[in-house]
Protein backbone atom coordinates (compact mmCIF):
# COMPACT_ATOMS: atom_id res chain seq x y z
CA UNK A 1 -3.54 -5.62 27.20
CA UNK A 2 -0.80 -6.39 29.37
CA UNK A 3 1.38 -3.45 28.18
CA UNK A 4 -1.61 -1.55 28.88
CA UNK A 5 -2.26 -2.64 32.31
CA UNK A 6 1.68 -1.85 33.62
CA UNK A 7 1.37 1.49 32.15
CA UNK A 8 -1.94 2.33 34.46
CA UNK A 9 0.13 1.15 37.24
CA UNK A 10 3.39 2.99 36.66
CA UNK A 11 1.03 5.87 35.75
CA UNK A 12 -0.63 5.77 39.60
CA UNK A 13 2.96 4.68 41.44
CA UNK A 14 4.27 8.26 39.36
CA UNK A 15 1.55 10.27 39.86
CA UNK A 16 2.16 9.29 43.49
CA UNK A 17 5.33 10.27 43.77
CA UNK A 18 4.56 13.80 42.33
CA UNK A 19 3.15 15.07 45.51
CA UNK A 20 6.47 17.98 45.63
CA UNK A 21 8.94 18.56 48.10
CA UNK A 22 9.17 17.69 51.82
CA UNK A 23 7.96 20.15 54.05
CA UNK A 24 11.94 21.23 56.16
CA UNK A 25 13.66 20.34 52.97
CA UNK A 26 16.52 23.18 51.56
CA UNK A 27 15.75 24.66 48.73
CA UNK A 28 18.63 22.34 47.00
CA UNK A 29 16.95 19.65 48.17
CA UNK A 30 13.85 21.09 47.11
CA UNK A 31 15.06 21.01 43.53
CA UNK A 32 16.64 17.74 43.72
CA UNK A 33 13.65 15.95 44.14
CA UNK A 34 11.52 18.59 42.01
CA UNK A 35 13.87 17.25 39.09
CA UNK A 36 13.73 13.79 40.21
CA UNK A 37 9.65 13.65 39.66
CA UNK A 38 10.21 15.82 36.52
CA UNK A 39 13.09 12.53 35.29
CA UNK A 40 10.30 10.65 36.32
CA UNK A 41 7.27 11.82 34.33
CA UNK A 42 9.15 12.59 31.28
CA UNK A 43 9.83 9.15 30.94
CA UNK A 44 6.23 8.10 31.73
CA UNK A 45 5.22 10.72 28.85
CA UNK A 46 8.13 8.75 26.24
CA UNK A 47 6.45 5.64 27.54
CA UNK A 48 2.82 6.97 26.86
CA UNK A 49 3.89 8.07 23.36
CA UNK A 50 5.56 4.88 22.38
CA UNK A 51 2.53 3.57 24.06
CA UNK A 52 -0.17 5.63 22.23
CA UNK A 53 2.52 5.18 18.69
CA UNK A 54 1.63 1.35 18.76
CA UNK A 55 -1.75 1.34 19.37
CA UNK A 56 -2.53 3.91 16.86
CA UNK A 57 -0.81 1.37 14.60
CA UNK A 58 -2.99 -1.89 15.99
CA UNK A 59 -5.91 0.35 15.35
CA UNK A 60 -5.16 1.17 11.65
CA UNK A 61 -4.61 -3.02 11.44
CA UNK A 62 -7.85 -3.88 13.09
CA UNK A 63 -9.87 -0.89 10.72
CA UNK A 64 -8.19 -3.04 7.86
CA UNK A 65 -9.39 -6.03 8.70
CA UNK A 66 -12.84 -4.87 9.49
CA UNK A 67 -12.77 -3.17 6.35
CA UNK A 68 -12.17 -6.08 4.25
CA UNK A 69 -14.79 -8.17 6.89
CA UNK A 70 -17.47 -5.91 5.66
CA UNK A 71 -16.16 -6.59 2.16
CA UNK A 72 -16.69 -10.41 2.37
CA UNK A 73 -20.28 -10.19 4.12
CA UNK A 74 -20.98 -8.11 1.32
CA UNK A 75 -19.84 -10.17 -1.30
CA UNK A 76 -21.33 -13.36 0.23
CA UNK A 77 -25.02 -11.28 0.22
CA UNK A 78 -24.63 -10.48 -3.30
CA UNK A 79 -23.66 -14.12 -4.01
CA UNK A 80 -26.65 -14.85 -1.67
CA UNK A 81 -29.38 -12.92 -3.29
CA UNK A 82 -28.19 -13.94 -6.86
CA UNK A 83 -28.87 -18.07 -5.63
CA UNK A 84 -32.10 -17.27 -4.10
CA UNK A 85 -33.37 -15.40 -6.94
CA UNK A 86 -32.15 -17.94 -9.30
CA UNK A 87 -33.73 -20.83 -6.79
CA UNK A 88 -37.02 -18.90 -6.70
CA UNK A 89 -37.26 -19.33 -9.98
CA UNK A 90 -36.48 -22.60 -10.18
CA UNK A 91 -39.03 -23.36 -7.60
CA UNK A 92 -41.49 -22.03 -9.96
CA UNK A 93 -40.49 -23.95 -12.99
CA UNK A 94 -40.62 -27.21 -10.97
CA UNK A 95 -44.59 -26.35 -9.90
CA UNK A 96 -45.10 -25.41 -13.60
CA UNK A 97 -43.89 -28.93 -14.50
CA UNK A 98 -45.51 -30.50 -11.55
CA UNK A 99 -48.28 -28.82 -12.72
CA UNK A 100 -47.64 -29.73 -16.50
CA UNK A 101 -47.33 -33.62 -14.93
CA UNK A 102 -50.34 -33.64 -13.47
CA UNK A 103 -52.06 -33.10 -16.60
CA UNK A 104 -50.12 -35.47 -18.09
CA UNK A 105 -50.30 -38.06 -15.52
CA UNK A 106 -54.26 -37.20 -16.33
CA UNK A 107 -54.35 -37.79 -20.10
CA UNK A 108 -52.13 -41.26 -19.23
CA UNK A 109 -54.73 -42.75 -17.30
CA UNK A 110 -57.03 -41.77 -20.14
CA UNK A 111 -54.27 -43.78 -22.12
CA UNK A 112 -54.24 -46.73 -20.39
CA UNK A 113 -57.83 -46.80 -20.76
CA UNK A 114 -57.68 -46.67 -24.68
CA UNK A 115 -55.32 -49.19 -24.01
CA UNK A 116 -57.31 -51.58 -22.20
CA UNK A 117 -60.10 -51.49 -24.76
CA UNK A 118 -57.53 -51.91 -27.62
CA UNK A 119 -56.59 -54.81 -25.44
CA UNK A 120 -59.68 -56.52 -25.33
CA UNK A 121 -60.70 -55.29 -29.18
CA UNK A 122 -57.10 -56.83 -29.97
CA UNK A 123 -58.26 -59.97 -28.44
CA UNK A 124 -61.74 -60.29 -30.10
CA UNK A 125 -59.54 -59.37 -33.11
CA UNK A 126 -57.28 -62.53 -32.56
CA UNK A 127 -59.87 -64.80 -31.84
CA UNK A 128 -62.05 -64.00 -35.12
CA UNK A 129 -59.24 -64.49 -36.73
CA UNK A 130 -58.47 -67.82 -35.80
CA UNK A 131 -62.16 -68.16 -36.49
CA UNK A 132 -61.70 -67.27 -39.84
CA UNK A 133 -58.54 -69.22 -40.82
CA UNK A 134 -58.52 -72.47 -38.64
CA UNK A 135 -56.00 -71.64 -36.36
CA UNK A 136 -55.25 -73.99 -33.59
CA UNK A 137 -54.25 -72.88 -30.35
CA UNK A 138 -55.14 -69.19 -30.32
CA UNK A 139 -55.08 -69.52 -26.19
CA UNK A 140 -51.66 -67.95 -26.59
CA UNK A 141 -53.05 -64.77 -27.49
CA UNK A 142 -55.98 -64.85 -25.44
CA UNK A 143 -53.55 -65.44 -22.35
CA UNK A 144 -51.35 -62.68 -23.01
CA UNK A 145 -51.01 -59.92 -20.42
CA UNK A 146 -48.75 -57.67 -20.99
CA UNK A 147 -47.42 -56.36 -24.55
CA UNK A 148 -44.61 -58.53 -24.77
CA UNK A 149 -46.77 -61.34 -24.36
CA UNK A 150 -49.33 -60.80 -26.14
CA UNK A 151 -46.82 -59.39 -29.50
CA UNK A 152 -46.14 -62.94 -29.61
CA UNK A 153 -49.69 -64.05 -29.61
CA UNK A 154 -50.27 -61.52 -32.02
CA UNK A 155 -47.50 -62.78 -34.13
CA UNK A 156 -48.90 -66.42 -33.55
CA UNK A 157 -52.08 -65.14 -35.40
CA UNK A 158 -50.18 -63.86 -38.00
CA UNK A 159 -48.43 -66.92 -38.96
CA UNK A 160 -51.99 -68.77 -38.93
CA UNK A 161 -53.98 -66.36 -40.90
CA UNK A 162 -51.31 -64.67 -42.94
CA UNK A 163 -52.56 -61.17 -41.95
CA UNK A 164 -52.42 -58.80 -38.60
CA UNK A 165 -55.57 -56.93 -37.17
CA UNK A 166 -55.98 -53.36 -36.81
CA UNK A 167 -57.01 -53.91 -33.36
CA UNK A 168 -53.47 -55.34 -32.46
CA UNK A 169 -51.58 -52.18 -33.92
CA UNK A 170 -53.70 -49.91 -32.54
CA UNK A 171 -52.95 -51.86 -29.17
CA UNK A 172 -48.98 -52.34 -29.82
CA UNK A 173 -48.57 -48.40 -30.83
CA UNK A 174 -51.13 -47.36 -27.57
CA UNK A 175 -48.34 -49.08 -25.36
CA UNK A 176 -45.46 -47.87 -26.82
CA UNK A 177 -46.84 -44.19 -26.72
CA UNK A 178 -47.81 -44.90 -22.79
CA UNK A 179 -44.31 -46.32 -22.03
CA UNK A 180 -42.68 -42.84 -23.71
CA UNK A 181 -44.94 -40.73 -21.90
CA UNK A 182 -44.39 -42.53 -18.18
CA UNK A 183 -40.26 -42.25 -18.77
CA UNK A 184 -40.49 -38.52 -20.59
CA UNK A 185 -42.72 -37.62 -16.79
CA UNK A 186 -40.14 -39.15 -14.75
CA UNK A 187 -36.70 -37.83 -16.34
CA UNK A 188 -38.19 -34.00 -16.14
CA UNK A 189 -39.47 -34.55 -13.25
CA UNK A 190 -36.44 -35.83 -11.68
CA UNK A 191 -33.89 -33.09 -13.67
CA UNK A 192 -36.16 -30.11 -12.30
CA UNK A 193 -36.07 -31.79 -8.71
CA UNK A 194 -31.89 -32.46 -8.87
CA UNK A 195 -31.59 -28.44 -10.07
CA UNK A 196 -33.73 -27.04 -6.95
CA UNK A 197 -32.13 -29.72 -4.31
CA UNK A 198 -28.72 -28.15 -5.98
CA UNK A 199 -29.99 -24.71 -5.48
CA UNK A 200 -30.87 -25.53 -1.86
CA UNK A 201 -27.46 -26.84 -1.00
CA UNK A 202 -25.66 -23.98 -2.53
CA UNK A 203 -27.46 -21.84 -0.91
CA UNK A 204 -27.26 -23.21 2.73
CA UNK A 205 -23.54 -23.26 1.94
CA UNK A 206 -23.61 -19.58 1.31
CA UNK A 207 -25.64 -18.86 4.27
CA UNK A 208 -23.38 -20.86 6.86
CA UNK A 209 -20.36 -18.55 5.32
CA UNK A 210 -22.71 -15.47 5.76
CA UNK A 211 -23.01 -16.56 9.17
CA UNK A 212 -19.56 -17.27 9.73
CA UNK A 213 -18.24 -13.98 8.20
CA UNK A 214 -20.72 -12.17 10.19
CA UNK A 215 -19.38 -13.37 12.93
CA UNK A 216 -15.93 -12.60 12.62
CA UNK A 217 -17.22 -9.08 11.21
CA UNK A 218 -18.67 -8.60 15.02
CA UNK A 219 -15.09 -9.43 16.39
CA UNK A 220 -13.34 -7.23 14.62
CA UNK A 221 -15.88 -4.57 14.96
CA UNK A 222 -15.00 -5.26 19.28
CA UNK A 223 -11.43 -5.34 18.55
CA UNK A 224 -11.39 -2.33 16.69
CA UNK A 225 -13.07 -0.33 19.33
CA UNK A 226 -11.16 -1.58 21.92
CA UNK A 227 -8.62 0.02 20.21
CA UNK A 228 -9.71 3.40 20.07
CA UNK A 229 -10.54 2.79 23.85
CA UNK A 230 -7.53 2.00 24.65
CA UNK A 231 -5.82 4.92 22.24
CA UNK A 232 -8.08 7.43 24.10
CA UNK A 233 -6.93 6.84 27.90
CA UNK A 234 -3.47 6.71 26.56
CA UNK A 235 -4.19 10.11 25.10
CA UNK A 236 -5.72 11.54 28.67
CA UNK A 237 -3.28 10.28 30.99
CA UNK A 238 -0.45 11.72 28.55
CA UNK A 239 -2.02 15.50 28.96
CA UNK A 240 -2.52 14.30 32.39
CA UNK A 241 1.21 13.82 32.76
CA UNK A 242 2.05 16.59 30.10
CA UNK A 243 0.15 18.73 32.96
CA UNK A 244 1.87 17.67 36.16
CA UNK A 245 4.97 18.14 33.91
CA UNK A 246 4.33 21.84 33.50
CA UNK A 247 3.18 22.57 36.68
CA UNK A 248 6.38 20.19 38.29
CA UNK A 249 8.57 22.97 35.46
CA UNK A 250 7.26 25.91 36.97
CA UNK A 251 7.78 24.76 40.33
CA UNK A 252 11.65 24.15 39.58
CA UNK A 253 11.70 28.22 38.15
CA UNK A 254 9.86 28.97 41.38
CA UNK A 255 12.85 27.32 43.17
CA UNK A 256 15.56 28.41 41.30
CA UNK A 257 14.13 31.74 41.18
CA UNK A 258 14.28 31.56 45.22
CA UNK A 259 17.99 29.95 45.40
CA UNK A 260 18.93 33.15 42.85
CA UNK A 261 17.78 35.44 45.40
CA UNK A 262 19.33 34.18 48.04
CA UNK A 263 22.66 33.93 46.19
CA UNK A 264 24.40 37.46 44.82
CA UNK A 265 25.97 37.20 41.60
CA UNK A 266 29.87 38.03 41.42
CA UNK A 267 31.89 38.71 38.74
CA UNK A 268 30.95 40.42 35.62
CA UNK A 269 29.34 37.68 32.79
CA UNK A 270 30.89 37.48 29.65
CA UNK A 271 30.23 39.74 26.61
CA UNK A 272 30.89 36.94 24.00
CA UNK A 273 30.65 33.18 24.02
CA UNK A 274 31.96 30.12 21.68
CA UNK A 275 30.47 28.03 19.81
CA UNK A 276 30.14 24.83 21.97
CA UNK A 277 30.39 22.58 18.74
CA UNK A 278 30.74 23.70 15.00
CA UNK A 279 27.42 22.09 13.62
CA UNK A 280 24.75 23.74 12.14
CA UNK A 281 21.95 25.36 14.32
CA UNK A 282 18.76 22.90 13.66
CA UNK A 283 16.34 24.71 15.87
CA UNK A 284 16.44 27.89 17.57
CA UNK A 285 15.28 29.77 20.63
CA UNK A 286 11.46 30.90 20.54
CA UNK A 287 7.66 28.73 20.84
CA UNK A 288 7.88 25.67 18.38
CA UNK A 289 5.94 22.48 18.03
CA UNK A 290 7.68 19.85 20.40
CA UNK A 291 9.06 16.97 17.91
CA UNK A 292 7.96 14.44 20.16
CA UNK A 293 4.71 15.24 22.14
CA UNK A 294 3.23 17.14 19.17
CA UNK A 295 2.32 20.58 20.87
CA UNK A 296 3.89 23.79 21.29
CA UNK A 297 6.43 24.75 23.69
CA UNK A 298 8.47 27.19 24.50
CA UNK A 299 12.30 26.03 23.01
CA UNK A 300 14.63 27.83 25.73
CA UNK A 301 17.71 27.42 23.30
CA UNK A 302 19.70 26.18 20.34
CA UNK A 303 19.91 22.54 18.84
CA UNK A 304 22.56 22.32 17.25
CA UNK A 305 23.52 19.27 14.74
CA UNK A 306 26.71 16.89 15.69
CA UNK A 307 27.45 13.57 16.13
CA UNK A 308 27.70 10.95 19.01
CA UNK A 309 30.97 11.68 20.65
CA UNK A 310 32.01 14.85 19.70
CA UNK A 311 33.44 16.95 21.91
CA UNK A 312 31.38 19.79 23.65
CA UNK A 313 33.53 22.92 24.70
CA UNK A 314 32.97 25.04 27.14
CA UNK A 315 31.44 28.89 25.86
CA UNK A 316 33.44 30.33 28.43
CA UNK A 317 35.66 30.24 31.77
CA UNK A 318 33.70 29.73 34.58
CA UNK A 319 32.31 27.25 37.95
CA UNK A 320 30.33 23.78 36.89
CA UNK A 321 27.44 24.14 39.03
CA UNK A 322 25.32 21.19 38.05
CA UNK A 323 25.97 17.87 36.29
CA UNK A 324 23.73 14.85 35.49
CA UNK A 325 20.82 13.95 34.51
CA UNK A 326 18.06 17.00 34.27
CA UNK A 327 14.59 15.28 33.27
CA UNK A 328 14.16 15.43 29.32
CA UNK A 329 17.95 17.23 29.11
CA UNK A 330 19.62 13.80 29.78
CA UNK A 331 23.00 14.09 30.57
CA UNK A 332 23.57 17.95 31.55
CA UNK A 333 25.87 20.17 32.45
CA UNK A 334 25.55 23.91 33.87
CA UNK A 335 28.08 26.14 34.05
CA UNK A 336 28.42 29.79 36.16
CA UNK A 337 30.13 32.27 34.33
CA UNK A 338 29.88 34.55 36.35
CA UNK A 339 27.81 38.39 36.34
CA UNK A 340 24.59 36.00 36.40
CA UNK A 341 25.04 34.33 33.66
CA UNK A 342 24.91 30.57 33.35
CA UNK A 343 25.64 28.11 30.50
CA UNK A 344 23.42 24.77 29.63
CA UNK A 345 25.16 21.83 27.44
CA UNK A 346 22.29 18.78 27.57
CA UNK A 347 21.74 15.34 25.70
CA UNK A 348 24.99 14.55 26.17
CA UNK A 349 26.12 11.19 25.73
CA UNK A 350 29.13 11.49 28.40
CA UNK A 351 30.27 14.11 30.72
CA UNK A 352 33.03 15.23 31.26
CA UNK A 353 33.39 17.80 34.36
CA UNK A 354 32.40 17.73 38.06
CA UNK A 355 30.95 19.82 40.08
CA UNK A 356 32.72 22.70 41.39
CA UNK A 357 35.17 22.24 38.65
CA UNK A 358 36.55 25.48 37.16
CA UNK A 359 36.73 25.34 33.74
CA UNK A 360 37.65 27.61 30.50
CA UNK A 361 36.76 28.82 27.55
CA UNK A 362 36.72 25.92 25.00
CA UNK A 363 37.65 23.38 27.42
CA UNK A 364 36.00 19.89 26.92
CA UNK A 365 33.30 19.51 28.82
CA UNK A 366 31.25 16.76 27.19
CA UNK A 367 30.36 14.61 24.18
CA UNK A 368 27.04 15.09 21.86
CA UNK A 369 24.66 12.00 21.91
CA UNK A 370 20.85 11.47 22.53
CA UNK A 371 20.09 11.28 25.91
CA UNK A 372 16.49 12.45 27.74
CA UNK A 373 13.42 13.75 25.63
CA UNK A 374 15.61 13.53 22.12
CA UNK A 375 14.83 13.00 18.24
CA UNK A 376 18.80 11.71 18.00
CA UNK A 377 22.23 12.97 18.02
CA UNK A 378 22.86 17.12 19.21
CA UNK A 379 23.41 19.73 21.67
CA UNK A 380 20.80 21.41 23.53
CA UNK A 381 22.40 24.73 24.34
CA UNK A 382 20.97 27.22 26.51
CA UNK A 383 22.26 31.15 28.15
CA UNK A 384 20.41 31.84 30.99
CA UNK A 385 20.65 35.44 32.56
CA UNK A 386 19.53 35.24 36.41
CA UNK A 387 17.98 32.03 35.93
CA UNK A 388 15.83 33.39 33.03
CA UNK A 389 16.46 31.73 29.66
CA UNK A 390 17.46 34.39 26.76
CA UNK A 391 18.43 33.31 23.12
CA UNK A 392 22.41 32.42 22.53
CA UNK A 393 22.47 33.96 19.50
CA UNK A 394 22.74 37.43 21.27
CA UNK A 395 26.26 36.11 22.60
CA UNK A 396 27.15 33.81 19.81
């Protein structure tokens, strides 16, 4: 955000200085500071590029990360659904067996009434027992109150008489089947409870990472949009620029064309020119699609391949008229030749001529590099007759 903040500003302080040449100026100083807002903006449109290059690239990270947001929240939903579904059911399963208990917990008490009448048979049982054989002391069974107890009165009996009751089996087997049925109750009711209480925990688990997920899903969702934002005034102040760049281009062929007229050409120009450096022509004169900003411009020479420091030679004898920096040329250097023709070596990496010099045919002038609007490494070489560019090749 920062990056994007200094290139608003740089944006307004160039688009300030754009405002064309002082009323009083010459016409040379007309152009100088014509070219000095065209140095300008080009570099504000490199900037803008680089600019708009890197957060094309921060938007393609934040669509991936959004991307696999949306992934997660949809996993997590699935995962979701599946533990509700699955706790739904237990849910039902545990009223079914609350349900089932209830019955149960129904026929028990109907138990526990069978087993207080087998209680009291069981005693009756004991006692005309004792009756029958002579016993002493049957007040151990009589006193018994609870099954352990009362076993051993029981057993007491048995000794005495030699034989059990019915009653006192049917009361011993009543108990045991109560006692099974109270701890059968309890351990499925308790397993059913400990599967839905799971349920519920996993499933709150799930939710809070829903939650959390969905969350970061919204941030990312921001994020990325702030991108695009952000890529889309990059892209309007760049035409913006690319605009004040063409009309700042045909205000420095305005001038030119004015300084030509008020100069007359002497001398007769040259029928045939050399080849400023050997290498191999890369691009030539005619509309093409700019290799930087993308759209299509008019290309007012040759490139032609080479490395960084090789020498650039002069196509012919003739006057330097301009050297320095010329906007997205770099590093330039014009040369008269005379007859109104005028020679254009740019992207050069170091000159090697002054102004005024006179200079002749296949003279160094220069050395290839990369300097202004440039992809890398070449010679930008243009013939212009009268100030209009025409393609080299007609004199090459």
């Amino acid at each position: 955000m920062i990056r994007r903040v200094l290139f608003l500003a740089l944006g307004i302080l160039v688009v300030g200085s754009l405002a064309g040449p002082a009323v009083g100026n010459s016409l040379d100083e007309d152009l100088k500071e014509i070219r000095q807002s065209i140095l300008a903006i080009t570099a504000r449109i490199d900037d803008g590029a680089a600019e708009r290059s890197i957060l094309a690239q921060d938007a393609l990270l934040a669509q991936g990360k959004l991307d696999a947001a949306e992934m997660g929240v949809a996993v997590v939903k699935a995962k979701l659904t599946r533990v509700s579904i699955e706790h739904d059911e237990r849910s039902v399963i545990l009223e079914g067996v609350r349900a089932e208990l209830a019955e149960r917990l129904s026929a028990l008490s109907i138990i526990r009434a069978d087993r207080d009448a087998a209680f009291g048979d069981a005693k009756a049982s004991v006692l005309q027992a004792y009756m029958s054989g002579g016993a002493a002391q049957p007040s151990i069974a009589f006193s018994a109150t609870v099954v352990s107890e009362f076993s051993v009165g029981v057993a007491y009996v048995e000794v005495l008489t030699g034989h059990r009751t019915d009653a006192a089996d049917r009361y011993a087997d009543i108990v045991v089947r109560q006692e099974a049925e109270e701890a059968e109750i309890k351990a499925v009711e308790a397993s059913v409870s400990r599967e839905v209480e799971a349920l519920e925990g996993t499933a709150a688990e799930i939710d809070a990472t829903r939650l959390d997920l969905e969350l970061k899903r919204s941030d990312l969702a921001a994020e990325y949009e702030d991108q695009l934002e952000l890529l889309a005034q990059i892209e309007i102040e760049i035409a913006e620029f690319d605009g004040e760049l063409t009309a700042l281009e045909r205000e420095e062929a305005s001038i030119r064309s004015k300084i030509r007229a008020a100069s007359q050409p002497t001398g007769t120009k040259p029928g045939q020119l050399l080849r400023p450096i050997p290498g191999r022509i890369e691009s030539t004169f005619g509309p093409r699609v700019h290799p930087i900003y993308g759209n299509v411009r008019m290309h007012n020479g040759l490139d032609m391949d080479g490395s960084t420091g090789d020498p650039i030679r002069a196509s012919a004898g003739g006057t330097v008229i301009l050297v320095g920096v010329k906007g997205g040329y770099g590093n330039t250097v014009m040369i008269d030749h005379g007859g109104g023709m005028v020679t254009l070596y740019a992207h050069q990496s170091k000159i090697g001529v002054s102004v005024g010099q006179k200079v002749t045919a296949g003279q160094t002038i220069g050395y290839v590099g990369s300097t202004g609007v440039s992809t890398g490494p070449h010679l930008h070489f243009e013939v212009r007759i009268d100030g209009a560019p025409v393609d080299p090749m007609k004199y090459l």
